[in-house]
Protein backbone atom coordinates (compact mmCIF):
# COMPACT_ATOMS: atom_id res chain seq x y z
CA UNK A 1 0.00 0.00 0.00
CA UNK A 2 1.16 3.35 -1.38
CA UNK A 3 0.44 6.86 0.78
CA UNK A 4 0.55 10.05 -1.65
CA UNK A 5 0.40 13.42 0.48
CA UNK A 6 -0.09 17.18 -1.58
CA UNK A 7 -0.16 20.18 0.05
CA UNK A 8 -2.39 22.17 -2.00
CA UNK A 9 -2.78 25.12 -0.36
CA UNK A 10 -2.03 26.79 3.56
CA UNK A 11 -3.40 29.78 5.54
CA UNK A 12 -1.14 31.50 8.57
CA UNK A 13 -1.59 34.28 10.49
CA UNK A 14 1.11 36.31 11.86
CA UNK A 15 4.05 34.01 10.48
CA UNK A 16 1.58 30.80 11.81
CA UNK A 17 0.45 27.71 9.75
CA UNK A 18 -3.23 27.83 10.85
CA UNK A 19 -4.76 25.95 8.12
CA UNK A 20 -3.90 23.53 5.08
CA UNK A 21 -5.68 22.09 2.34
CA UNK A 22 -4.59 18.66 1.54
CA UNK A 23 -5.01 15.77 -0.92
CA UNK A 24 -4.21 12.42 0.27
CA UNK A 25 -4.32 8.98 -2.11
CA UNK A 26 -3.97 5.76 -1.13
CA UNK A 27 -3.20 3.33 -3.90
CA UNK A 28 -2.64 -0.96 -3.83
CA UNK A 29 -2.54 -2.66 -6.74
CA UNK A 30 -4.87 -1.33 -9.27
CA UNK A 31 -7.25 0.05 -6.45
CA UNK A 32 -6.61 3.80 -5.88
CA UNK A 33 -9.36 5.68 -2.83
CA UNK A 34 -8.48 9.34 -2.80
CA UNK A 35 -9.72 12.61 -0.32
CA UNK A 36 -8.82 15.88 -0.13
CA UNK A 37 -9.75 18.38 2.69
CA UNK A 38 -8.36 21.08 4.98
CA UNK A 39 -6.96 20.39 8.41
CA UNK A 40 -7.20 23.47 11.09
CA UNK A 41 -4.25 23.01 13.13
CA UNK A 42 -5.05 23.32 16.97
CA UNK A 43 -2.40 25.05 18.21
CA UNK A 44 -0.94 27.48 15.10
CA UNK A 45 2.87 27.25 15.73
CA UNK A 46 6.07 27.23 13.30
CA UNK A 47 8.89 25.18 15.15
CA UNK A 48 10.90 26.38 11.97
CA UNK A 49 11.29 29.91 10.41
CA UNK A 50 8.21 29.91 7.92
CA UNK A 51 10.03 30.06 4.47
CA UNK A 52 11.57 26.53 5.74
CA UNK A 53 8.66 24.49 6.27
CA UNK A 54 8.49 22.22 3.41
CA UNK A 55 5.62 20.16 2.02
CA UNK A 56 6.96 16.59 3.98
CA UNK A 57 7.34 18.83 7.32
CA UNK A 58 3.26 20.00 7.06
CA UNK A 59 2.00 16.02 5.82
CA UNK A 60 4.22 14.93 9.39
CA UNK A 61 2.05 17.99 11.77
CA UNK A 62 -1.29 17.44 10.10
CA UNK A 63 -0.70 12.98 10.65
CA UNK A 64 0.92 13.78 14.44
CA UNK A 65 -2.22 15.94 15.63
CA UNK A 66 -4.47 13.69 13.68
CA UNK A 67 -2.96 10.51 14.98
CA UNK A 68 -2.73 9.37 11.55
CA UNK A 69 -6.47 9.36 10.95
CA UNK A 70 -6.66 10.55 7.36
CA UNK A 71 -3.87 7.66 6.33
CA UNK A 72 -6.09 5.12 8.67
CA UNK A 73 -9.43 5.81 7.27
CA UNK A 74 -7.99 5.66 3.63
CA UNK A 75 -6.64 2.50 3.72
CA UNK A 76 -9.55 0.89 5.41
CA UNK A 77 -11.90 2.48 2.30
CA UNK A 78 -8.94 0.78 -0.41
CA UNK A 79 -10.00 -2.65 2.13
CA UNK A 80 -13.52 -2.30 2.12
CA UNK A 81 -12.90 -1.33 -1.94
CA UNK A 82 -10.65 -4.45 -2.54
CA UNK A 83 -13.71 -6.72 -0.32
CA UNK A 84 -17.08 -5.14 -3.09
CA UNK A 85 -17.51 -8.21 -5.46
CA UNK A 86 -17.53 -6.46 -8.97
CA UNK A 87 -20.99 -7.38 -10.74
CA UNK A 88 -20.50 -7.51 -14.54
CA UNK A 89 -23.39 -4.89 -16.43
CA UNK A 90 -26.02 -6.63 -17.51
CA UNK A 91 -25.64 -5.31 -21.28
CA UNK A 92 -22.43 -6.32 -21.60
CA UNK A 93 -20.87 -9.74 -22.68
CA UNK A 94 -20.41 -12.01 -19.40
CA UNK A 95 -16.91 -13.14 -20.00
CA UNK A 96 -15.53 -15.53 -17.02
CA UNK A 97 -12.26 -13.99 -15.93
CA UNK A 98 -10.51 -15.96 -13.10
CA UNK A 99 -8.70 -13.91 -10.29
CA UNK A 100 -5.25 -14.95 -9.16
CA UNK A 101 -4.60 -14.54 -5.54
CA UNK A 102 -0.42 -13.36 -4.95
């Protein structure tokens, strides 16, 4: 399984990271679940001066004060994704296809 953080966006007040707008993708195999949403930081704070923060810095503070809950509820949708037993459309030629398990 394959984590893919972008930082699309931040807000700060008075030199502080107060807000960022993320994208997130978890991808396995040919299965891909992606979300993207802002995180308000708690406590706005910049342990760095602000034109060193970097994109890896800002993915480690939003999974630390989220206790990795965006990564945790991704990979249990790409689970619950990889689990759905495809259906074949009704219209279109049933073709037997057998899966190989690895």
């Amino acid at each position: 399984m394959k984590i893919t953080w972008k930082i699309l966006g931040i807000k700060a007040t008075d030199g502080l990271i107060t807000q960022a707008r993320y994208e997130a993708r978890v991808t396995e195999k040919d299965l891909a679940v992606d979300t993207e949403g802002y995180w308000f930081f708690k406590n706005a704070k910049l342990v760095v001066p602000f034109e060193d923060v970097t994109e890896e810095m800002m993915v480690e503070w939003i999974n630390a004060e989220s206790e990795n809950a965006i990564e945790k509820r991704l990979a249990e949708q790409l689970k619950n994704l990889a689990a759905q037993q495809e259906i074949p459309l009704p219209w279109m030629p049933q073709v037997f296809t057998p899966k190989f398990e690895e």
